[in-house]
N, C-alpha and C. Protein backbone atom coordinates (compact mmCIF):
# COMPACT_ATOMS: atom_id res chain seq x y z
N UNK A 1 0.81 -1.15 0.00
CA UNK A 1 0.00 0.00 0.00
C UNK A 1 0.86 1.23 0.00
N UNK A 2 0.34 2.50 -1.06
CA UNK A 2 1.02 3.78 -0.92
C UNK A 2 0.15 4.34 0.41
N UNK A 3 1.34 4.91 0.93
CA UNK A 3 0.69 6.11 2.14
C UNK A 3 0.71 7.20 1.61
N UNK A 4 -0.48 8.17 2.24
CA UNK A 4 -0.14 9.51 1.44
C UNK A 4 0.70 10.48 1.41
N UNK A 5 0.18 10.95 0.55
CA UNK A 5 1.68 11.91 0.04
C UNK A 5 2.55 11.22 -0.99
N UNK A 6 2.45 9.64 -0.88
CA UNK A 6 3.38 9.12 -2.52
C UNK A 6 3.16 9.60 -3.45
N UNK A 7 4.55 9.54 -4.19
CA UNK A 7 4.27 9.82 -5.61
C UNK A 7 4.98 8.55 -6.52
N UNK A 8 4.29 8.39 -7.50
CA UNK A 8 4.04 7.23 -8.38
C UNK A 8 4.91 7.75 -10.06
N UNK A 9 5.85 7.45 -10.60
CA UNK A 9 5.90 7.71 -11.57
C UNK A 9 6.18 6.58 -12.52
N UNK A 10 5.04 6.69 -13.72
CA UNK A 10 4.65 5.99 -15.01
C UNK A 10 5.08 6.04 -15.88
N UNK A 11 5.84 5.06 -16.85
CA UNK A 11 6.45 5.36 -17.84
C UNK A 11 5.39 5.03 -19.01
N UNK A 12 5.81 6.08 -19.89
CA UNK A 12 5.03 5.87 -21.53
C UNK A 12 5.92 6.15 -22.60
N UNK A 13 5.22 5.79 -23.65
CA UNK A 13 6.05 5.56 -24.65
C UNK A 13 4.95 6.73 -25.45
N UNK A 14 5.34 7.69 -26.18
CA UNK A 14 4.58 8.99 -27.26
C UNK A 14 5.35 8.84 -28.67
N UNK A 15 4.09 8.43 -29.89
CA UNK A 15 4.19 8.48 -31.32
C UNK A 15 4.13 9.89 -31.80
N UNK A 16 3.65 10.04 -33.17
CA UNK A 16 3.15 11.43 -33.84
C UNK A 16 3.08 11.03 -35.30
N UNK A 17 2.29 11.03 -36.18
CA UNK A 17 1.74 10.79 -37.38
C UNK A 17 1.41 12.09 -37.68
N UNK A 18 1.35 12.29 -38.91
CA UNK A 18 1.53 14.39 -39.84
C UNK A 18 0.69 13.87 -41.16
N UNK A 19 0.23 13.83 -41.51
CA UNK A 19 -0.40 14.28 -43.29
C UNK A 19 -0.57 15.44 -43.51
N UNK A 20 0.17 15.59 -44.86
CA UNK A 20 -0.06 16.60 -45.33
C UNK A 20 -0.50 17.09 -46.89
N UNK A 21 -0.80 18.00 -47.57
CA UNK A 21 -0.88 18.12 -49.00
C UNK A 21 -1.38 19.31 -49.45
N UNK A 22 -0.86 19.69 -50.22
CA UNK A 22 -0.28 21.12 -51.46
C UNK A 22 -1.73 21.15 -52.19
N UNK A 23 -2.45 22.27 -52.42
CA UNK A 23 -4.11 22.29 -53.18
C UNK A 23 -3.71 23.53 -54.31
N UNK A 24 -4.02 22.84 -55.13
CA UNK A 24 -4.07 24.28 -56.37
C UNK A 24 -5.18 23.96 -56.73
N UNK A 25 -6.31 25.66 -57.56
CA UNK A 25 -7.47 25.43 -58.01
C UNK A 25 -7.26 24.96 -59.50
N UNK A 26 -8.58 24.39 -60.07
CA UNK A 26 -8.11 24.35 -61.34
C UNK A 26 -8.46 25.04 -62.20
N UNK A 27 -8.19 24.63 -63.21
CA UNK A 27 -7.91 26.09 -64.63
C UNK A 27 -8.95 25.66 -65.83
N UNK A 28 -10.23 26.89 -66.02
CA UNK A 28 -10.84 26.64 -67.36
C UNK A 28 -10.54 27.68 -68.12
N UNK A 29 -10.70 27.17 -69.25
CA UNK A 29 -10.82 28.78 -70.22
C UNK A 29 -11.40 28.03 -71.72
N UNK A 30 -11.89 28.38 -72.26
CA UNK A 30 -12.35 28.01 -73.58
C UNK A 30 -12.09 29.12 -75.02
N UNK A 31 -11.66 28.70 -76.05
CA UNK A 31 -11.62 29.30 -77.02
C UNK A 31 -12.23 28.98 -78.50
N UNK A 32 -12.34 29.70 -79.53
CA UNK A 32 -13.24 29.29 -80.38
C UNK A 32 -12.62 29.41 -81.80
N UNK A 33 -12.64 28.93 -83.21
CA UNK A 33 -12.66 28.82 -84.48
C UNK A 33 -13.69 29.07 -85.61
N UNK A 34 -13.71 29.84 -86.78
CA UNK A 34 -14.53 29.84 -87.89
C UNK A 34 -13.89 29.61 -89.06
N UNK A 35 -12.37 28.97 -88.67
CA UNK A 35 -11.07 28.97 -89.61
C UNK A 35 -10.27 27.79 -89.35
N UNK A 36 -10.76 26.91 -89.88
CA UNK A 36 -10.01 25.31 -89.72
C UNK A 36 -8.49 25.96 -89.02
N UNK A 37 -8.33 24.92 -88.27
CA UNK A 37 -7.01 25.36 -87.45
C UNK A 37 -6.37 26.43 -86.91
N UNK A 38 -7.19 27.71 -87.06
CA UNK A 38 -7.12 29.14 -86.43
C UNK A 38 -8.15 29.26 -84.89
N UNK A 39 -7.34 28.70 -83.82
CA UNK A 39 -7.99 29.28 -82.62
C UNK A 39 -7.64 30.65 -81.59
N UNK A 40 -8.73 31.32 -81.05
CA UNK A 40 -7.93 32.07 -80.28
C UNK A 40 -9.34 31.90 -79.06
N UNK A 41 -8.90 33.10 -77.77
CA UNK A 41 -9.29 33.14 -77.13
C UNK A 41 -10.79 34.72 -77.15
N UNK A 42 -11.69 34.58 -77.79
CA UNK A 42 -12.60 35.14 -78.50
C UNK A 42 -13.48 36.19 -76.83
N UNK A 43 -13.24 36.43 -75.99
CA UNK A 43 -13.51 36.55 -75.18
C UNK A 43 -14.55 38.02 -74.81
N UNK A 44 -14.74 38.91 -76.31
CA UNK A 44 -15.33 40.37 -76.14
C UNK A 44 -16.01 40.40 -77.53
N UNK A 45 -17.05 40.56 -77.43
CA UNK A 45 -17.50 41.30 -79.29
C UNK A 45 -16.80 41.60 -79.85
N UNK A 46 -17.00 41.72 -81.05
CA UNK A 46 -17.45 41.07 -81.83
C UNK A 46 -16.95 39.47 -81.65
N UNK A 47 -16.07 38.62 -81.51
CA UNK A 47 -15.67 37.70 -81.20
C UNK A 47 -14.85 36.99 -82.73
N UNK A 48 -14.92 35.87 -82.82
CA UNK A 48 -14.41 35.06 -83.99
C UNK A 48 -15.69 35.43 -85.35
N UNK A 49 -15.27 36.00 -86.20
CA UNK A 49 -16.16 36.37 -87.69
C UNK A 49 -16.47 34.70 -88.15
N UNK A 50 -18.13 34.63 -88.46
CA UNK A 50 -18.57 33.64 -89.07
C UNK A 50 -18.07 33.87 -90.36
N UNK A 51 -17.65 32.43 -91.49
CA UNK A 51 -17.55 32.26 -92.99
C UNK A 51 -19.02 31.94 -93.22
N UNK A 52 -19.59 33.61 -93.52
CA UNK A 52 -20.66 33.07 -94.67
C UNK A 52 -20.12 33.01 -95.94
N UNK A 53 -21.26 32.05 -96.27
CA UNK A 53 -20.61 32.09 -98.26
C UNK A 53 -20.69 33.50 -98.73
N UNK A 54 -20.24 33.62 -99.74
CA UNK A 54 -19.98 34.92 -100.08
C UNK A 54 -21.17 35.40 -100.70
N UNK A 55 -21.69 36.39 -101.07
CA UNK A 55 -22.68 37.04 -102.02
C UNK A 55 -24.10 37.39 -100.81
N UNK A 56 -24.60 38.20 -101.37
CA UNK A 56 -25.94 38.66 -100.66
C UNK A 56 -27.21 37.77 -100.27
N UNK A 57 -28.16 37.56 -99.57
CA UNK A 57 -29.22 37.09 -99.21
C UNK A 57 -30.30 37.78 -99.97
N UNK A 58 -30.91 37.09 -100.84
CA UNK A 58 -31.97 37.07 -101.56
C UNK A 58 -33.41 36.54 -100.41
N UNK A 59 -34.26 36.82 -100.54
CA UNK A 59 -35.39 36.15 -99.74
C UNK A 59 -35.63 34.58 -99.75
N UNK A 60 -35.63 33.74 -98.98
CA UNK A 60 -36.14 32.61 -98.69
C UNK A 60 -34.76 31.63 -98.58
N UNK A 61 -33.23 32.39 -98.70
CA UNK A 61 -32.42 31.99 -98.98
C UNK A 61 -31.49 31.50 -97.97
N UNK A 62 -30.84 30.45 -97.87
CA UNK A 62 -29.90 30.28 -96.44
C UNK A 62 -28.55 30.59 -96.70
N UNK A 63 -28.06 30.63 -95.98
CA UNK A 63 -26.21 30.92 -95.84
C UNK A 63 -25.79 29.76 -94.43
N UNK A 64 -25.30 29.13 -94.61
CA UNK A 64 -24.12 28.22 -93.62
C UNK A 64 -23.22 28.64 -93.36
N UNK A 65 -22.73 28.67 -91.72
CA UNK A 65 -21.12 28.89 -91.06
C UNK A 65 -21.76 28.36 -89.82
N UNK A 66 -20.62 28.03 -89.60
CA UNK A 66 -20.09 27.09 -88.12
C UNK A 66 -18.94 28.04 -87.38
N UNK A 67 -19.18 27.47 -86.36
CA UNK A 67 -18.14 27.84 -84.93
C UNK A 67 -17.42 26.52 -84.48
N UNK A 68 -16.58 26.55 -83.96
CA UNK A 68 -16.37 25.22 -83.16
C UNK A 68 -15.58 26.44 -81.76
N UNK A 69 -15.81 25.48 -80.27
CA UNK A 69 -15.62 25.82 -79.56
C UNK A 69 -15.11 24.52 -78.44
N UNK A 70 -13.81 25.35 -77.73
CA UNK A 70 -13.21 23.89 -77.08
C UNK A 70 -12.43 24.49 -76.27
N UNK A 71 -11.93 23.65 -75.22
CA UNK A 71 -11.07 23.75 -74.07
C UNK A 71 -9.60 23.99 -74.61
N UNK A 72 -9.14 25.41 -73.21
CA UNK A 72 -8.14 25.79 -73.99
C UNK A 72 -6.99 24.52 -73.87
N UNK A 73 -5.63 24.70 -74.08
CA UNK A 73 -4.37 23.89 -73.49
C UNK A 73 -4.55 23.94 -72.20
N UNK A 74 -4.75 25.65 -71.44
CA UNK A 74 -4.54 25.38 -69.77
C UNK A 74 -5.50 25.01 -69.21
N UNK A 75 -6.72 24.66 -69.78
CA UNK A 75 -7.68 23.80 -69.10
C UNK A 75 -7.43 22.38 -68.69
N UNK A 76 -7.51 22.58 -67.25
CA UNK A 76 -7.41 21.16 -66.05
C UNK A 76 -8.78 20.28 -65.78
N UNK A 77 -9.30 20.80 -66.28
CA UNK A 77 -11.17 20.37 -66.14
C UNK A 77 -11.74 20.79 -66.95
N UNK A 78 -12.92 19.40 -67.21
CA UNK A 78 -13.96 19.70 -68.12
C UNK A 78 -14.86 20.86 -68.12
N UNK A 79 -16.08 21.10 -68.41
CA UNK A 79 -17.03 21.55 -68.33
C UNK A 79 -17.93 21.36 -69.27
N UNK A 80 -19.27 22.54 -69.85
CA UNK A 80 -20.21 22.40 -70.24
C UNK A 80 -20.42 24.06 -71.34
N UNK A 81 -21.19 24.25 -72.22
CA UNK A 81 -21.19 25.23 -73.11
C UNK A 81 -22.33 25.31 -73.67
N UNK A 82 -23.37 26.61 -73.55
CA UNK A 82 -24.51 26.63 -74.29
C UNK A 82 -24.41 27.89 -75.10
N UNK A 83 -25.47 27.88 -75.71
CA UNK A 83 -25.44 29.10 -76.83
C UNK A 83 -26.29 30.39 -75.56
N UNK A 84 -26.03 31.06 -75.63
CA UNK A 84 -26.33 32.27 -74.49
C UNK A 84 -27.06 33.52 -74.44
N UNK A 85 -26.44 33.96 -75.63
CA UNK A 85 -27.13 35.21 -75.98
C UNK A 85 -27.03 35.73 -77.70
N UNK A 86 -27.78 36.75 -78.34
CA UNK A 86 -27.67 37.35 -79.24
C UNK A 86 -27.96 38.68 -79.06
N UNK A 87 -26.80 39.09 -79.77
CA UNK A 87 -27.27 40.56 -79.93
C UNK A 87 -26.70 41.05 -81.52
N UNK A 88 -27.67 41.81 -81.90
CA UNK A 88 -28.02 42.59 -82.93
C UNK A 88 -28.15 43.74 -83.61
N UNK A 89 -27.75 44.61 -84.83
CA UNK A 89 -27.84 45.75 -85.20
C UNK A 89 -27.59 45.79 -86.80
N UNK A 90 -28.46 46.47 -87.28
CA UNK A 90 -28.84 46.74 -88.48
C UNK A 90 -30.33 46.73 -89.27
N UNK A 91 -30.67 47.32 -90.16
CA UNK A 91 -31.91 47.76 -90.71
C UNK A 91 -32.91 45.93 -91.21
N UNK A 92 -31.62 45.01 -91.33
CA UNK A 92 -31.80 44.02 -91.55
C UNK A 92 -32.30 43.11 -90.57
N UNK A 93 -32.12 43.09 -89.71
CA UNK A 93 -32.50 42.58 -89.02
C UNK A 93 -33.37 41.47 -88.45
N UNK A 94 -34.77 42.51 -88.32
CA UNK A 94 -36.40 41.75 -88.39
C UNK A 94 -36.52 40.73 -89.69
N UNK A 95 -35.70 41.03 -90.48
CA UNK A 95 -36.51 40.30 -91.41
C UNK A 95 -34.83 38.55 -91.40
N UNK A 96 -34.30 38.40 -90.74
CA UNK A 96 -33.07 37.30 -90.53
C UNK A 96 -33.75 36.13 -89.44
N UNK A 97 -33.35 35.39 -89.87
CA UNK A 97 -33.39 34.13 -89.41
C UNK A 97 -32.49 32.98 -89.21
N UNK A 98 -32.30 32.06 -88.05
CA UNK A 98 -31.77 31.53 -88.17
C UNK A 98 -32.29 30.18 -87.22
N UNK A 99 -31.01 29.34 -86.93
CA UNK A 99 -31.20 27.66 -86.18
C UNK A 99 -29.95 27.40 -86.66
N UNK A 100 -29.58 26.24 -85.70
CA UNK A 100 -28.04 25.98 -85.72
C UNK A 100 -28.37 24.24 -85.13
N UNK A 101 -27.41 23.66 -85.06
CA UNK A 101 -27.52 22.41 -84.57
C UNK A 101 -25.88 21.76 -84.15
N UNK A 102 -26.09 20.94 -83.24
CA UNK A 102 -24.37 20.58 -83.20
C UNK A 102 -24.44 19.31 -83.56
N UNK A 103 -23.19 19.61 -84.55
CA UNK A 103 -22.32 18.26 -85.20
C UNK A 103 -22.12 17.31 -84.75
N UNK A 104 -22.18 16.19 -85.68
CA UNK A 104 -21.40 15.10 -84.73
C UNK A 104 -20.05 14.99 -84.67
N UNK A 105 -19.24 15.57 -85.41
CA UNK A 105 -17.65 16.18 -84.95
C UNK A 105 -17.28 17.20 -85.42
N UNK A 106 -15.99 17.85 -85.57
CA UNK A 106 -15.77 19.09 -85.50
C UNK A 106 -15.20 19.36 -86.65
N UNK A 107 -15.10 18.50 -87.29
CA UNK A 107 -15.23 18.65 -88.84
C UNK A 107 -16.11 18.30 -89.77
N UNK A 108 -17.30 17.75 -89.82
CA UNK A 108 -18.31 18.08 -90.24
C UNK A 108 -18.80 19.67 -90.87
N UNK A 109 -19.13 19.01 -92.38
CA UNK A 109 -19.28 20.22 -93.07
C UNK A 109 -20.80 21.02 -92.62
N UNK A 110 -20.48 21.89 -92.77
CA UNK A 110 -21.84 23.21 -92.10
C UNK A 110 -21.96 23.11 -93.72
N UNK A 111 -23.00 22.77 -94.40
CA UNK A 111 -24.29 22.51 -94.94
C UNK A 111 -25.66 22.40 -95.08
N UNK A 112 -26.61 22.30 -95.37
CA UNK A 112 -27.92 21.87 -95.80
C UNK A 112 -27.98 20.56 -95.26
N UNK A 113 -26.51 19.55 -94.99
CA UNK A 113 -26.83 18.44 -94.92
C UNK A 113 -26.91 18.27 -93.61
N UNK A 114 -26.11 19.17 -93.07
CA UNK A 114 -26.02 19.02 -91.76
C UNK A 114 -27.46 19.15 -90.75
N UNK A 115 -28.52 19.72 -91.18
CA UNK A 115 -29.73 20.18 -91.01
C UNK A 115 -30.78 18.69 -90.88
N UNK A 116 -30.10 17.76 -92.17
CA UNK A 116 -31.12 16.35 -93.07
C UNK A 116 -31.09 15.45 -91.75
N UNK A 117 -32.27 14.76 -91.59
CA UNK A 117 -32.48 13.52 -90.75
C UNK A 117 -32.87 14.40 -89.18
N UNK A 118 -32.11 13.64 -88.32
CA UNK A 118 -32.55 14.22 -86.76
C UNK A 118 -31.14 14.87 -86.33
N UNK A 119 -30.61 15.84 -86.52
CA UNK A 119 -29.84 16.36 -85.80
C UNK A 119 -30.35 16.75 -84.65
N UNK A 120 -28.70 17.38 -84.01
CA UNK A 120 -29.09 17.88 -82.42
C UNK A 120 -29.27 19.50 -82.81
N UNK A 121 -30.67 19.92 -82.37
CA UNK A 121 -30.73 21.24 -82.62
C UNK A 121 -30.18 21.98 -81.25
N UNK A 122 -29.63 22.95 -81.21
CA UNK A 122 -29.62 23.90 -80.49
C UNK A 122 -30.40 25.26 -80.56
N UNK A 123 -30.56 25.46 -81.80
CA UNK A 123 -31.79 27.10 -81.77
C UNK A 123 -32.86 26.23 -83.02
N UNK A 124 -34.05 26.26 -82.49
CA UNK A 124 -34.62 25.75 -84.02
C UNK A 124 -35.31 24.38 -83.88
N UNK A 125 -35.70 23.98 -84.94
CA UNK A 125 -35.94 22.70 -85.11
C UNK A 125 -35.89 22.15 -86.78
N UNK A 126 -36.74 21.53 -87.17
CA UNK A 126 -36.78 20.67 -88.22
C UNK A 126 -37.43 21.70 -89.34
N UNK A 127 -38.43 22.15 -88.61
CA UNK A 127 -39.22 22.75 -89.07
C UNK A 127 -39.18 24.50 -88.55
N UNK A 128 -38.60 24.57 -87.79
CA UNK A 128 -38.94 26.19 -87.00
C UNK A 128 -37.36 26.77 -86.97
N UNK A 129 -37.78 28.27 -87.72
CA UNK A 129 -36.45 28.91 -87.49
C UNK A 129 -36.56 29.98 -86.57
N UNK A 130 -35.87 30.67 -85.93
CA UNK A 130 -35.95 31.52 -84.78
C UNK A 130 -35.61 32.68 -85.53
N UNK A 131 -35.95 33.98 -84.67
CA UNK A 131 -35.68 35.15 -85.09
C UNK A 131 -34.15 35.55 -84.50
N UNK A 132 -33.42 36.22 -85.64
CA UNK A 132 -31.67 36.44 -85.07
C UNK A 132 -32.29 36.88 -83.92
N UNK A 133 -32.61 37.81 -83.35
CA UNK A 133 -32.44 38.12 -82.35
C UNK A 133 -33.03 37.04 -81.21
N UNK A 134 -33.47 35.75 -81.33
CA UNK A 134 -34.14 35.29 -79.82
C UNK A 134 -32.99 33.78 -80.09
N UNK A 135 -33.91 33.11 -78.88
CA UNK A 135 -32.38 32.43 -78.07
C UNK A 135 -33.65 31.18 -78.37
N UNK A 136 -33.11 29.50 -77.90
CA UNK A 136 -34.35 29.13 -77.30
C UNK A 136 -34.65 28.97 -76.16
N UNK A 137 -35.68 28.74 -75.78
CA UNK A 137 -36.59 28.82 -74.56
C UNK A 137 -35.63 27.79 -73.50
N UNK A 138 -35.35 26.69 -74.02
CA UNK A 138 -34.47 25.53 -72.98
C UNK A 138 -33.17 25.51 -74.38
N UNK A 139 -32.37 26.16 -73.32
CA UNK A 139 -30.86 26.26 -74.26
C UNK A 139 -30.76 24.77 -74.22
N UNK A 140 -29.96 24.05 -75.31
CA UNK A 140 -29.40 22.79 -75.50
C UNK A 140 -27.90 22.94 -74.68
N UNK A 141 -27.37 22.39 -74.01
CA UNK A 141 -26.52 21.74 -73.02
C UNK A 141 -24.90 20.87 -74.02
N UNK A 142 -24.13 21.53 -74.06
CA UNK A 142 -22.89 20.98 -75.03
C UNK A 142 -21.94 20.08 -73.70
N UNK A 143 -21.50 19.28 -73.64
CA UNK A 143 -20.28 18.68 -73.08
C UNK A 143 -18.94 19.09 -73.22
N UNK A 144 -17.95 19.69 -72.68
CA UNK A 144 -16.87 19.47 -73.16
C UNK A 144 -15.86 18.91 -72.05
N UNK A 145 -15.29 17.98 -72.32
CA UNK A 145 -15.00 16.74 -71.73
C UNK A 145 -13.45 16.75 -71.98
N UNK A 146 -13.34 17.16 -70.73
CA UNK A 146 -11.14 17.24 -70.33
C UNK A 146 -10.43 15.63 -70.80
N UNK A 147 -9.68 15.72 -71.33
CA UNK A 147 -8.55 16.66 -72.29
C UNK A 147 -9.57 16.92 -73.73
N UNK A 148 -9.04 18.21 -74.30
CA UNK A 148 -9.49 18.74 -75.97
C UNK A 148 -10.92 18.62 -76.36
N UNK A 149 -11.59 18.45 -74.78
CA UNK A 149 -13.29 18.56 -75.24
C UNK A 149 -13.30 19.88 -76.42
N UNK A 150 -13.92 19.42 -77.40
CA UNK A 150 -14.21 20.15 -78.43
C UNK A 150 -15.64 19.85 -79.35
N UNK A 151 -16.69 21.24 -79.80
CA UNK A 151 -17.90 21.47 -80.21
C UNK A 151 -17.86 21.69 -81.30
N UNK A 152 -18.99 21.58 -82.57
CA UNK A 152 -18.92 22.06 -83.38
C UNK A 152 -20.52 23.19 -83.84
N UNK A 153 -20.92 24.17 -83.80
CA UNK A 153 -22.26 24.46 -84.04
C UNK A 153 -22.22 24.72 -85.57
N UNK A 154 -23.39 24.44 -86.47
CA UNK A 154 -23.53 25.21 -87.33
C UNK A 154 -24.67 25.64 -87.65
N UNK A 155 -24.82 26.93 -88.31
CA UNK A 155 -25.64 27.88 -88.11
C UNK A 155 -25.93 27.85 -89.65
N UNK A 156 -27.82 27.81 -89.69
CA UNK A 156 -28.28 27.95 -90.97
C UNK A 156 -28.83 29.75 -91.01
N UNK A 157 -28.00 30.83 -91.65
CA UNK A 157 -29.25 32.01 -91.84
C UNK A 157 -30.15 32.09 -92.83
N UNK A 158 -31.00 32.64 -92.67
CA UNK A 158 -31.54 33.04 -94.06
C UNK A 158 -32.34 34.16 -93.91
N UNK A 159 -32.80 34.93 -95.13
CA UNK A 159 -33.49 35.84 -95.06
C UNK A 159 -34.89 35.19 -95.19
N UNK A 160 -36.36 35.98 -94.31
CA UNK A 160 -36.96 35.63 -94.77
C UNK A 160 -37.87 35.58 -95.98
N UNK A 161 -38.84 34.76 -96.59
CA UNK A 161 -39.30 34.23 -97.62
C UNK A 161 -40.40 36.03 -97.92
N UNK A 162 -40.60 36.43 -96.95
CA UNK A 162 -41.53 37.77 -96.44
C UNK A 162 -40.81 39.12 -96.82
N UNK A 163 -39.60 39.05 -96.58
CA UNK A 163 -38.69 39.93 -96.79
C UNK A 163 -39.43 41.43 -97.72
N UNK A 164 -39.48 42.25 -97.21
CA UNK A 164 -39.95 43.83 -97.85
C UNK A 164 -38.88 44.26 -99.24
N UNK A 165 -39.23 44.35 -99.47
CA UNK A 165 -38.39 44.82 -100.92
C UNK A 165 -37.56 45.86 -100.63
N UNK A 166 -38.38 47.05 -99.81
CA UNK A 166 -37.41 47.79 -99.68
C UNK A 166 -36.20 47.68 -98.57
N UNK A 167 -35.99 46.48 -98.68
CA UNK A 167 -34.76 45.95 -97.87
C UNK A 167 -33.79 45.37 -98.47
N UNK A 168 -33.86 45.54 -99.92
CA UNK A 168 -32.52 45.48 -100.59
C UNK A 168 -31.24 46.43 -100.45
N UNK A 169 -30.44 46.10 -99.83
CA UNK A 169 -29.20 46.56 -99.83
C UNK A 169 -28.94 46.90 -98.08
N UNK A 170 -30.10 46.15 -97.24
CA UNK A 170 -30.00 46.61 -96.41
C UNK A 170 -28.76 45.56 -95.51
N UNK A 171 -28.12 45.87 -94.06
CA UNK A 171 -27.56 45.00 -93.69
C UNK A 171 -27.60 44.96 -92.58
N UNK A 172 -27.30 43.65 -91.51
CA UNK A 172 -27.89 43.41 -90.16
C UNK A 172 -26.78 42.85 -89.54
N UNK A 173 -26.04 42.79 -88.47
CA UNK A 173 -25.12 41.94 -87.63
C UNK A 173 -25.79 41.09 -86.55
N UNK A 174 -25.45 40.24 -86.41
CA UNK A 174 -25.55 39.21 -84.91
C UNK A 174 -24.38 38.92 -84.33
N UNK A 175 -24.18 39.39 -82.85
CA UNK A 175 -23.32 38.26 -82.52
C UNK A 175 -23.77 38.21 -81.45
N UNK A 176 -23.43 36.42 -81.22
CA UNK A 176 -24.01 35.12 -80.40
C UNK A 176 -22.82 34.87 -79.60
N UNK A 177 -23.19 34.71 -78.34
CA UNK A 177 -22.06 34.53 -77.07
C UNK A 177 -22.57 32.87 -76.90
N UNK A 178 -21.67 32.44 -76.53
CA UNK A 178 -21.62 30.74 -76.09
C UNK A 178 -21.01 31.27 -75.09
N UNK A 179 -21.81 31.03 -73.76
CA UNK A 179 -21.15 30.68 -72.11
C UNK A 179 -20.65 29.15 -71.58
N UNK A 180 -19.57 29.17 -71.26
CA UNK A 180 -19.03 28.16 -70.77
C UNK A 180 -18.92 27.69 -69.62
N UNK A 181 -18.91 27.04 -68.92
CA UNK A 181 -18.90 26.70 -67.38
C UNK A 181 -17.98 25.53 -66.87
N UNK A 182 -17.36 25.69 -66.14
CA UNK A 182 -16.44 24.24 -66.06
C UNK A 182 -17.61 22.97 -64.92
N UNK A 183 -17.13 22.19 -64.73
CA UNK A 183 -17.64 21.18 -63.95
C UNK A 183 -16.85 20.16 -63.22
C-alpha cells in the first residue's frame, strides 16, 4: 500500500503521425474557331467572324457557317457550353433568321446536310427557325470533356421568304455569345 503523500511515476512511450498536401485550383478557359485550325481566345465582341458564303441574301435563302468551340491547353477540367445570348444591329435585321444544330464532330461540313435527318438542334428545329435576335426557350446543353473537349455548331441564316423589298441593300449583324462553365 502507498501512504499519502506518494508519488508514483509511469512510464510511456509517445508516437506522432503528420499528413499533409499542397491544393491548387483548377484552370478553365475556352476558345473558339470559324477557320479550320485558327484558334484564339474570342472573349469580347465582336468575337471570332462567321464564314458566310460569299454574295448577298436574296429572300427565302440560307447561308451556312459554323463555330467550333473547345477547351483551352490550360484547361485542367472539363465543363459544359450553351449558346447564351444574341445581340443585334442593323436595318436588316427583323426580317433574318436563323437555327443551328451541333455536329457530330468538329469537322463536319456546315451545310444543308447538316440540317437532313434528326440532328441535335440547339436554336430551331426541323421545321422552326428563330428570329436572329431570340435564343431558345431551354438552351441545349454541349459537353466538353477534359482533355481537348471540343464542339462544333452550325448555323443555318436566311433571309426571310416575307422579306420587304425595300430591304434590298440593307444589312444586319448578330453576334451570339456561347457561355461556358467548367464542372
Amino acid at each position: 500500500m502507498l501512504g499519502v503523500g506518494a508519488t508514483m511515476t509511469l512510464a510511456s512511450w509517445n508516437d506522432s503521425e503528420f499528413a499533409s498536401s499542397s491544393f491548387e485550383a483548377s484552370s478553365f478557359s475556352t476558345e473558339s474557331s470559324t477557320v479550320a485550325g485558327v484558334w484564339a481566345a474570342n472573349e469580347t465582341a465582336p468575337g471570332a467572324e462567321l464564314a458566310i458564303a460569299a454574295g448577298s441574301l436574296k429572300p427565302s435563302e440560307s447561308k451556312y457557317a459554323w463555330v467550333n468551340v473547345r477547351l483551352s491547353a490550360a484547361s485542367t477540367t472539363g465543363g459544359t457550353v450553351v449558346l447564351a445570348s444574341s445581340t443585334t444591329t442593323g436595318a436588316l435585321v427583323p426580317a433574318l433568321e436563323y437555327r443551328a444544330v451541333r455536329t457530330a464532330g468538329t469537322t463536319t461540313a456546315c451545310s444543308a446536310a447538316a440540317f437532313a435527318g434528326t440532328p441535335n438542334f440547339v436554336a430551331g428545329d426541323s421545321t422552326t427557325f428563330l428570329a436572329i435576335t431570340d435564343l431558345p426557350a431551354a438552351p441545349a446543353i454541349s459537353s466538353l470533356s477534359h482533355p481537348n473537349g471540343e464542339v462544333r455548331y452550325c448555323f443555318q441564316i436566311r433571309l426571310k421568304g416575307s422579306a420587304d423589298s425595300g430591304l434590298q441593300g440593307a444589312t444586319g449583324t448578330a453576334t451570339w455569345m456561347f457561355a461556358a462553365t467548367s464542372s
